[in-house]
N, C-alpha and C. Protein backbone atom coordinates (compact mmCIF):
# COMPACT_ATOMS: atom_id res chain seq x y z
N UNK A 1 21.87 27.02 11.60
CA UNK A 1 21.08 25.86 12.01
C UNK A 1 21.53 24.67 11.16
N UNK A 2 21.73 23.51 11.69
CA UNK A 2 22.15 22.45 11.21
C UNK A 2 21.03 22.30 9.51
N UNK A 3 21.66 21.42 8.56
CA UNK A 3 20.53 21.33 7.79
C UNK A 3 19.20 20.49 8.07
N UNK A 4 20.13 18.97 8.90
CA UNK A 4 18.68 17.92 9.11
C UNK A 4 17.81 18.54 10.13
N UNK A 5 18.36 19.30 11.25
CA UNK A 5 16.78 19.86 11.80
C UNK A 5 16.18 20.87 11.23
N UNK A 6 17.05 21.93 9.73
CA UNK A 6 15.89 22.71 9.71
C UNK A 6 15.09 21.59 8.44
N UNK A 7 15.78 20.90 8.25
CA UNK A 7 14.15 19.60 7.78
C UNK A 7 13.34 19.43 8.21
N UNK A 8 13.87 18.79 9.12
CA UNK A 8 12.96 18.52 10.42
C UNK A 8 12.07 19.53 10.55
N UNK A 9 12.18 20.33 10.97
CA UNK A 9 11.38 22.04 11.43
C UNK A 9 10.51 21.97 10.54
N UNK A 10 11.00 22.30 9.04
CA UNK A 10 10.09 22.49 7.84
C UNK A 10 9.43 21.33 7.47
N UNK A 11 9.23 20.35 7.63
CA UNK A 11 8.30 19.21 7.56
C UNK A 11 7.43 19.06 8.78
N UNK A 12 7.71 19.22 9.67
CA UNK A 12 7.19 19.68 11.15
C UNK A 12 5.81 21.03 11.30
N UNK A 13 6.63 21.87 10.37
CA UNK A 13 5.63 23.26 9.94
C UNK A 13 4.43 22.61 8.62
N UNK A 14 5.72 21.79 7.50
CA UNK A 14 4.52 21.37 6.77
C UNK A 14 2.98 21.03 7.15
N UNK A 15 3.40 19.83 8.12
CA UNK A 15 2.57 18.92 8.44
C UNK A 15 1.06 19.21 9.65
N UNK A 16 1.92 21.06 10.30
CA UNK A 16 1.11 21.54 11.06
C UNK A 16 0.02 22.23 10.57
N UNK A 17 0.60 22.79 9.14
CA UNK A 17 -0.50 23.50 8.93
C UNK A 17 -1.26 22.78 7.74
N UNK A 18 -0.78 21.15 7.44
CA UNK A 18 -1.68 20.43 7.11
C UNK A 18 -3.06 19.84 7.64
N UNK A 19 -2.60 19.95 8.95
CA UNK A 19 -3.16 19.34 9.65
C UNK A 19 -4.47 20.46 10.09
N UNK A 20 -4.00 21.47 9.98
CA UNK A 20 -5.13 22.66 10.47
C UNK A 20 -5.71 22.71 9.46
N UNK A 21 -5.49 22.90 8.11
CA UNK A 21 -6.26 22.79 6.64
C UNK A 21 -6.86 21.84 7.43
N UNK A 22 -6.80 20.37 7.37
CA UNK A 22 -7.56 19.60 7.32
C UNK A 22 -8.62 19.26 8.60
N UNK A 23 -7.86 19.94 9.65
CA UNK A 23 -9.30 19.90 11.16
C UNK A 23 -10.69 21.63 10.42
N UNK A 24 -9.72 21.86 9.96
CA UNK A 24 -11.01 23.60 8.96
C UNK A 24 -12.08 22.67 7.64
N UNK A 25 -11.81 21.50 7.36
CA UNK A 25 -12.44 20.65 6.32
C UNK A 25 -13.46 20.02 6.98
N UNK A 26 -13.76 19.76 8.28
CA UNK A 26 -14.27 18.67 9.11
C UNK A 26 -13.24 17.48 9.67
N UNK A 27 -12.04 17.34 9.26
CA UNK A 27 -11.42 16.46 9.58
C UNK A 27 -10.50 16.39 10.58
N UNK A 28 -10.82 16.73 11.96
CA UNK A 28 -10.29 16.99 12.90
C UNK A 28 -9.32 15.71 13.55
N UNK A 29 -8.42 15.99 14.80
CA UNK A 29 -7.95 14.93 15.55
C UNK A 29 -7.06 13.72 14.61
N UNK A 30 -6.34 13.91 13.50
CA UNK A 30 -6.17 12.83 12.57
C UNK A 30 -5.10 12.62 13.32
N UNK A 31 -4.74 11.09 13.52
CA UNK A 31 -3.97 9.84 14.09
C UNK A 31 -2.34 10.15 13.32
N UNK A 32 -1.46 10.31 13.33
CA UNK A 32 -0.19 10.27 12.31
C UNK A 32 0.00 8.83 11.80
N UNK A 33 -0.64 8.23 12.50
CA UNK A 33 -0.65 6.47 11.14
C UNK A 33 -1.67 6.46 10.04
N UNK A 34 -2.83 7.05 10.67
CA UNK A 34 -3.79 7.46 9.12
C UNK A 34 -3.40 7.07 7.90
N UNK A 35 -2.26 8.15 7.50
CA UNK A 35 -1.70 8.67 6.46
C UNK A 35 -1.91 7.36 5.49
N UNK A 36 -0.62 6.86 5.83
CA UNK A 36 0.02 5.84 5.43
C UNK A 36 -1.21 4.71 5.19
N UNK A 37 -1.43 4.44 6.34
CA UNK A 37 -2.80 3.61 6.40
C UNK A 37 -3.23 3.51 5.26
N UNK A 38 -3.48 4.83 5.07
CA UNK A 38 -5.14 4.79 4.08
C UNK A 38 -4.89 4.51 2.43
N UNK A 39 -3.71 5.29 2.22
CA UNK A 39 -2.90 5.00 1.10
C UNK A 39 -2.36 3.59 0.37
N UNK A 40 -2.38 2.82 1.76
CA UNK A 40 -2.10 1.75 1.32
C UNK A 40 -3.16 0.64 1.32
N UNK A 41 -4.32 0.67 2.04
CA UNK A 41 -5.91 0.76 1.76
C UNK A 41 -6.46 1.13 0.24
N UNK A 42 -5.93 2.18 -0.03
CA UNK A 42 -6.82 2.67 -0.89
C UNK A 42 -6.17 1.76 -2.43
N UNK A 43 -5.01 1.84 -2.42
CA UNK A 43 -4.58 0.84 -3.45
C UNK A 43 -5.02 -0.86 -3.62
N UNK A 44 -5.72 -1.75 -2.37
CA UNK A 44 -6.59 -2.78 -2.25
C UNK A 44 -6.87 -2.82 -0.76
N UNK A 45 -7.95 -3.71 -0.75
CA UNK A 45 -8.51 -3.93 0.50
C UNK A 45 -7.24 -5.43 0.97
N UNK A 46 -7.49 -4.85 2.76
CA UNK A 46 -6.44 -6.08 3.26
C UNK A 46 -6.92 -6.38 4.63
N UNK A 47 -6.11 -7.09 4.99
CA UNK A 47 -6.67 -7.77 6.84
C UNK A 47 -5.60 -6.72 7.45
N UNK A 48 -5.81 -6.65 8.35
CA UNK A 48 -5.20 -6.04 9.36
C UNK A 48 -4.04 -6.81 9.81
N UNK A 49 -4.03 -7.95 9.78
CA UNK A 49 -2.43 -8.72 9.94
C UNK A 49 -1.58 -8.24 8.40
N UNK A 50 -2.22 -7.80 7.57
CA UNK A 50 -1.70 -7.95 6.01
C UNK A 50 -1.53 -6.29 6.28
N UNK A 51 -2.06 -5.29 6.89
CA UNK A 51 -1.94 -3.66 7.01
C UNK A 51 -0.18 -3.93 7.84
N UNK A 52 -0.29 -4.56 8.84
CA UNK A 52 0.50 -4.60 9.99
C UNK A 52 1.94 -5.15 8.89
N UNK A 53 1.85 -6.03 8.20
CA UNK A 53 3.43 -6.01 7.66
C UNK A 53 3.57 -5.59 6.70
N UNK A 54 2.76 -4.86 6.47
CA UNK A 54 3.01 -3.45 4.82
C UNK A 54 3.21 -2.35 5.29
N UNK A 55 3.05 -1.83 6.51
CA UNK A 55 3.18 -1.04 7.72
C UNK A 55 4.87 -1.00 7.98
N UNK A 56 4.92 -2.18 8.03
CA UNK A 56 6.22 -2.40 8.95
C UNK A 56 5.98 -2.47 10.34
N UNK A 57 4.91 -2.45 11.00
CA UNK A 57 4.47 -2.39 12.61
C UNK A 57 3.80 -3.93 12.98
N UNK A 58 3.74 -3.85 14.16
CA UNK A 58 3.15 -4.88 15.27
C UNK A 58 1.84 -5.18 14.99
N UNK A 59 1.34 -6.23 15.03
CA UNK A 59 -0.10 -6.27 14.20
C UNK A 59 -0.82 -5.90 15.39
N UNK A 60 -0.50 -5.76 16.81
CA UNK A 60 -1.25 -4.80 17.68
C UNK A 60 -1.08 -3.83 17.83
N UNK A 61 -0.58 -3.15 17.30
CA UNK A 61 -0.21 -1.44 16.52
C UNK A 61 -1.48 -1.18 15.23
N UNK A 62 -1.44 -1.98 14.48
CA UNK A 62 -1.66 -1.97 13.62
C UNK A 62 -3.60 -2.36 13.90
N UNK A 63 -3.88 -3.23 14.75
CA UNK A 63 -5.22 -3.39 15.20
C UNK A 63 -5.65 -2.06 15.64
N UNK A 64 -4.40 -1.09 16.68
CA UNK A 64 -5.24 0.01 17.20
C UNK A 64 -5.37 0.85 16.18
N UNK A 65 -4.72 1.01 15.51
CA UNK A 65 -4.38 1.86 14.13
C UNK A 65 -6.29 1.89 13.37
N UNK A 66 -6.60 0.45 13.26
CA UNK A 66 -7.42 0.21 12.24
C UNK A 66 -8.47 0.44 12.77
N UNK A 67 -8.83 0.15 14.80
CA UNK A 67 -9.82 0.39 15.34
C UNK A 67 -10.17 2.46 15.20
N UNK A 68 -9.09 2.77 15.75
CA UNK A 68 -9.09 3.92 15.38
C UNK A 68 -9.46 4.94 14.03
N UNK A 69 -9.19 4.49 13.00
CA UNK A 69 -9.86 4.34 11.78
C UNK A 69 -11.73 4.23 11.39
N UNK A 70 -11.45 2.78 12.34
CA UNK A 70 -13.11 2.45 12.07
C UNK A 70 -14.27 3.64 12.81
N UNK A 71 -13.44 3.89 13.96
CA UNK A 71 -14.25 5.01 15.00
C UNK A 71 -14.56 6.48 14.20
N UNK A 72 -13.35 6.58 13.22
CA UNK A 72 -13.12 8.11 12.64
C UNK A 72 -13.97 7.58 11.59
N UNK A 73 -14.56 6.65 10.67
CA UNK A 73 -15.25 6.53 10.03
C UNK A 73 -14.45 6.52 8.58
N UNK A 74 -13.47 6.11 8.87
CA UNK A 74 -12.07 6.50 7.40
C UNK A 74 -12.22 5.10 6.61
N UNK A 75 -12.51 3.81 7.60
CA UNK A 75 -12.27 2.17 7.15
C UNK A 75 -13.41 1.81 8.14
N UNK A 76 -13.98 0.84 7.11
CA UNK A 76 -15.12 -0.22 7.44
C UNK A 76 -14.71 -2.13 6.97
N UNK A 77 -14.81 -2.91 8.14
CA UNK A 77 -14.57 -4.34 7.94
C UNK A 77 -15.64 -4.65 6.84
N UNK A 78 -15.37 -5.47 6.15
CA UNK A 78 -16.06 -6.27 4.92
C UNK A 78 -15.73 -7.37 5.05
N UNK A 79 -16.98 -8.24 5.05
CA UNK A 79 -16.12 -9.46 4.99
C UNK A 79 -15.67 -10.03 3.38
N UNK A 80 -14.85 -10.81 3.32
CA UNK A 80 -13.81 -10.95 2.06
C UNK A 80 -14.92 -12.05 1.59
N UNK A 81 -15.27 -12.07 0.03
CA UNK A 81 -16.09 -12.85 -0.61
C UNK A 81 -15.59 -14.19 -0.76
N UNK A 82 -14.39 -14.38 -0.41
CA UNK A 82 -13.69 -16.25 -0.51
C UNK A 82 -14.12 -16.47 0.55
N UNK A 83 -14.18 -15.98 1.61
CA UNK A 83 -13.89 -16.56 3.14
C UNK A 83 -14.55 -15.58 4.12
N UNK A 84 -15.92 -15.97 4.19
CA UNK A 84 -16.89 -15.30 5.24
C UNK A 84 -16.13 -15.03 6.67
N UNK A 85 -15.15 -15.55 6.83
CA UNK A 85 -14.45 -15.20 8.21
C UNK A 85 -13.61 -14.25 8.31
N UNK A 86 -12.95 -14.40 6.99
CA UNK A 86 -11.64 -13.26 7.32
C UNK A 86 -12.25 -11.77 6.57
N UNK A 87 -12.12 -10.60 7.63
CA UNK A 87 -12.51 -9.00 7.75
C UNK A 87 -11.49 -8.43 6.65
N UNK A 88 -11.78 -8.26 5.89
CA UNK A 88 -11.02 -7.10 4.60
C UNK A 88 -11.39 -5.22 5.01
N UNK A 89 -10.36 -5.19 5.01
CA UNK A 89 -11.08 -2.95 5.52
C UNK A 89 -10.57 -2.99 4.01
N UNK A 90 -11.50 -1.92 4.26
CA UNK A 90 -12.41 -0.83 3.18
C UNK A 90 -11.91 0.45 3.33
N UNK A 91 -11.43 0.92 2.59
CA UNK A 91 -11.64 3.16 3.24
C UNK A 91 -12.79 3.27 2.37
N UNK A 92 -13.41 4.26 3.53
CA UNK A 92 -14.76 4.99 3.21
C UNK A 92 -14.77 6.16 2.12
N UNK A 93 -15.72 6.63 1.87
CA UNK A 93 -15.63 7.40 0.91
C UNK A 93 -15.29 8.64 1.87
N UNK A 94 -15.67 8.82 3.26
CA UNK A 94 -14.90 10.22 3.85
C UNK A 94 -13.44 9.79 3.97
N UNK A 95 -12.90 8.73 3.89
CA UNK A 95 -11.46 8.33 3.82
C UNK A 95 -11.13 8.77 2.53
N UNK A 96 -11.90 9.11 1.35
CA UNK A 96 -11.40 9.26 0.03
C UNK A 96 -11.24 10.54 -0.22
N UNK A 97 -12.48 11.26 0.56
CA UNK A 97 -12.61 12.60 0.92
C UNK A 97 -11.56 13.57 1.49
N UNK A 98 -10.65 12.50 2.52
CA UNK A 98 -9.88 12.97 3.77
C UNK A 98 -8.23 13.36 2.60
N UNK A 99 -7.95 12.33 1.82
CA UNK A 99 -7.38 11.90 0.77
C UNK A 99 -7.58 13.07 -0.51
N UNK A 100 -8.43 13.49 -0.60
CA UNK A 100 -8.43 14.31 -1.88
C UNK A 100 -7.95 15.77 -1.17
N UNK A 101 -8.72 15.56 -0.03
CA UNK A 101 -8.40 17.03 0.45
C UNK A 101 -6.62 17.34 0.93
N UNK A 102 -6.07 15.98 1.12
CA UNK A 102 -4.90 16.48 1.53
C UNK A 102 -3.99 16.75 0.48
N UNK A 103 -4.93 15.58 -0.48
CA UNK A 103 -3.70 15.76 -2.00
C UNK A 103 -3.79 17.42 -2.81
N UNK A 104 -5.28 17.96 -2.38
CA UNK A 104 -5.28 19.25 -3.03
C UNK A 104 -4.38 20.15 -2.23
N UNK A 105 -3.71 20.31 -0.82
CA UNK A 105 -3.39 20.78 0.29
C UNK A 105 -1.80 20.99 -0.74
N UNK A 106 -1.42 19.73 -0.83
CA UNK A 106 -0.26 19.67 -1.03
C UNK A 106 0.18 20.52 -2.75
N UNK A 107 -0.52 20.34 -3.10
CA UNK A 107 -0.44 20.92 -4.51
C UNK A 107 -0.75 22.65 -4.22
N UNK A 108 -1.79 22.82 -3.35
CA UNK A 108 -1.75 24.55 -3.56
C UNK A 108 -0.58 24.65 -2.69
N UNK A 109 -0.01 23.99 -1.48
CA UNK A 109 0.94 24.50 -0.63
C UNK A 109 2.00 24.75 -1.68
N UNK A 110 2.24 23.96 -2.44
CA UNK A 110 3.42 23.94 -3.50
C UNK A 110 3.24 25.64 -4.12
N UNK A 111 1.98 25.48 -4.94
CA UNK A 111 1.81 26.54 -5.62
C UNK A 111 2.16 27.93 -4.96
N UNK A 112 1.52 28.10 -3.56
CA UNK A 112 1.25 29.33 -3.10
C UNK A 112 3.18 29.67 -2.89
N UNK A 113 3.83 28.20 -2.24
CA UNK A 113 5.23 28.29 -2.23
C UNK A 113 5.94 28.86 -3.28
N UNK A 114 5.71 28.91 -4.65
CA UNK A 114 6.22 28.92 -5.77
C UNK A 114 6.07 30.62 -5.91
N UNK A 115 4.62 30.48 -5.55
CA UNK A 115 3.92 31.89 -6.08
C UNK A 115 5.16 33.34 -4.75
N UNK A 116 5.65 32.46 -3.52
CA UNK A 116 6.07 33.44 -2.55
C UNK A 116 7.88 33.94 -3.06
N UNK A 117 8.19 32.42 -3.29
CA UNK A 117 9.73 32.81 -4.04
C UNK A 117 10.48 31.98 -5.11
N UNK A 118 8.84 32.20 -6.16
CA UNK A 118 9.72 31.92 -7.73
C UNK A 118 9.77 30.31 -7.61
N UNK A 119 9.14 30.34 -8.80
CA UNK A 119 9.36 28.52 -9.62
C UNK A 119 10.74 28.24 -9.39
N UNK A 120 11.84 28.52 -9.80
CA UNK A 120 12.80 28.11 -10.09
C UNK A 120 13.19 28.22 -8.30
N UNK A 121 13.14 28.23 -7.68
CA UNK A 121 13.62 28.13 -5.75
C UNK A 121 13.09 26.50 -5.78
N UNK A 122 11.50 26.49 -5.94
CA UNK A 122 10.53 25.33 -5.43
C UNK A 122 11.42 24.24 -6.38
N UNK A 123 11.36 24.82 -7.67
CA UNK A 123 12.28 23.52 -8.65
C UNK A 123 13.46 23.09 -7.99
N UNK A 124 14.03 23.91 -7.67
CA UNK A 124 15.65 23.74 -7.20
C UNK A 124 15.59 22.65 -5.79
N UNK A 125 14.92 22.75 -5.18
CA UNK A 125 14.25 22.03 -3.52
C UNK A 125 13.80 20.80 -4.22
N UNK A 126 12.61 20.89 -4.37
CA UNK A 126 12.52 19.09 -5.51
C UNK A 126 13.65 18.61 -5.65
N UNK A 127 14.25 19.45 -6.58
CA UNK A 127 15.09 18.55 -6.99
C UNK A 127 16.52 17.68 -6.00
N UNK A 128 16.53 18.82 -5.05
CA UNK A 128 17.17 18.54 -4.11
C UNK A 128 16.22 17.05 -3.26
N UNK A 129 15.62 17.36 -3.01
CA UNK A 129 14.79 16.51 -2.18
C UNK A 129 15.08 15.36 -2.39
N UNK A 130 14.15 15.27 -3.83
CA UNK A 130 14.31 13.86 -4.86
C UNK A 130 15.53 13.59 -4.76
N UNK A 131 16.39 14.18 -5.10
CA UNK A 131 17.58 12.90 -4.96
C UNK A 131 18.16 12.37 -3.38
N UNK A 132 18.35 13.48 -2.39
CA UNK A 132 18.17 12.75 -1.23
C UNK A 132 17.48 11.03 -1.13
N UNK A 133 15.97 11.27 -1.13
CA UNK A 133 15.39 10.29 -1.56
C UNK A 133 16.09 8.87 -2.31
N UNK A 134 16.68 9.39 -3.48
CA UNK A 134 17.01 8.42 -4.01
C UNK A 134 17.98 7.65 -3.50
N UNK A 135 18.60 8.50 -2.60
CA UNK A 135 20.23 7.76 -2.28
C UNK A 135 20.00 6.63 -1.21
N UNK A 136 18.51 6.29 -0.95
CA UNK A 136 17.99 5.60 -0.54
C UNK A 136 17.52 3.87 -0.82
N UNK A 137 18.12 3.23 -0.71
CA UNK A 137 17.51 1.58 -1.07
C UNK A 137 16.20 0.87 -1.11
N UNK A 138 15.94 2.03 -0.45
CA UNK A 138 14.16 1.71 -0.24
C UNK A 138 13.33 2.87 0.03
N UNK A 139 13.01 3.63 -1.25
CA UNK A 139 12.01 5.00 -0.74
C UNK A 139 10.87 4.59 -0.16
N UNK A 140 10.25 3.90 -0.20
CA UNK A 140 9.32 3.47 0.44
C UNK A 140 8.96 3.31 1.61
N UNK A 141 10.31 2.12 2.37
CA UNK A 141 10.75 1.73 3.68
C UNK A 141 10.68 3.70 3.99
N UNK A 142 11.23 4.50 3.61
CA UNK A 142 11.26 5.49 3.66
C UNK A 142 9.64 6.63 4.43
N UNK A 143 9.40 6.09 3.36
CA UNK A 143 7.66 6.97 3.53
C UNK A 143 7.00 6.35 4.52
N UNK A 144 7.25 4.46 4.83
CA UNK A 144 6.66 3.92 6.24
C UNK A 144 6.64 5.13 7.72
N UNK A 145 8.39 5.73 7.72
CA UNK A 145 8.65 5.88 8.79
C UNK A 145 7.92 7.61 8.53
N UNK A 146 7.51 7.89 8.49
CA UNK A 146 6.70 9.19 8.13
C UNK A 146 5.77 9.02 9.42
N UNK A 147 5.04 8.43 8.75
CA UNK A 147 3.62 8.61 10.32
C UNK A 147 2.57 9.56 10.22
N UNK A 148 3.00 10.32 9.26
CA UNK A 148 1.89 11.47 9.33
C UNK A 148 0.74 11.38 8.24
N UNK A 149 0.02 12.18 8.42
CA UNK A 149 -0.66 12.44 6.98
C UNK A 149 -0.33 13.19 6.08
């Protein structure tokens, strides 16, 4: 099998049985823009034109993104204390919730990985990973195109 699709595959598997952890938590139906979303939410509150080019997306991408959000109960509009007009989102505390639970997801997935074939396999993959990553100009631009949670 080629290597980039069995990436593909195995980030594909990651993300499936992230996603089932997290519909078994209460957190069912999650959006693959979420992710990103919320993360970048959770570091300050912003407008939705200001989500949309930290995104890298269409600020009507980025509106459905946020409506969608508001419905799941993840982000709530505030209005911004300079300027009674302009809407600042918020993530909710089940957005913080949604967030802890995935960050614990990822850490036992690691572990239980480690625990199936040896620290030194999981080390060796990191490390592989990470530098992939690096050979990159923009890890970041990087993590935009993700989509998932």
């Amino acid at each position: 099998m080629d290597f980039g699709v069995l990436l593909g595959l195995a980030y594909n598997q990651y993300v499936a049985e992230l996603h089932e952890h997290l519909a078994e938590l209460g957190f069912p139906h999650l959006r693959p823009a979420f992710g990103f979303a919320l993360k970048v939410l959770a570091v300050r509150p912003m407008t939705t034109s200001q989500l949309a080019v930290r995104l890298g997306i269409t600020p009507q991408g980025a509106a459905k993104t946020v409506e969608e959000m508001v419905a799941a109960g993840f982000v709530e509009r505030v209005s911004d204390p300079a300027d009674g007009r302009v809407k600042l989102l918020h993530i909710t505390d089940r957005a913080r919730a949604l967030m802890a639970a995935g960050h614990d997801f990822h850490v036992d997935f690691e572990r239980r990985l480690s625990a199936e074939l040896g620290e030194a396999k999981i080390g060796a993959l990191r490390e592989v990973l990470t530098a992939m990553v690096a050979r990159s100009d923009s890890p970041e631009g990087l993590a935009r195109t993700l989509r998932q949670v």
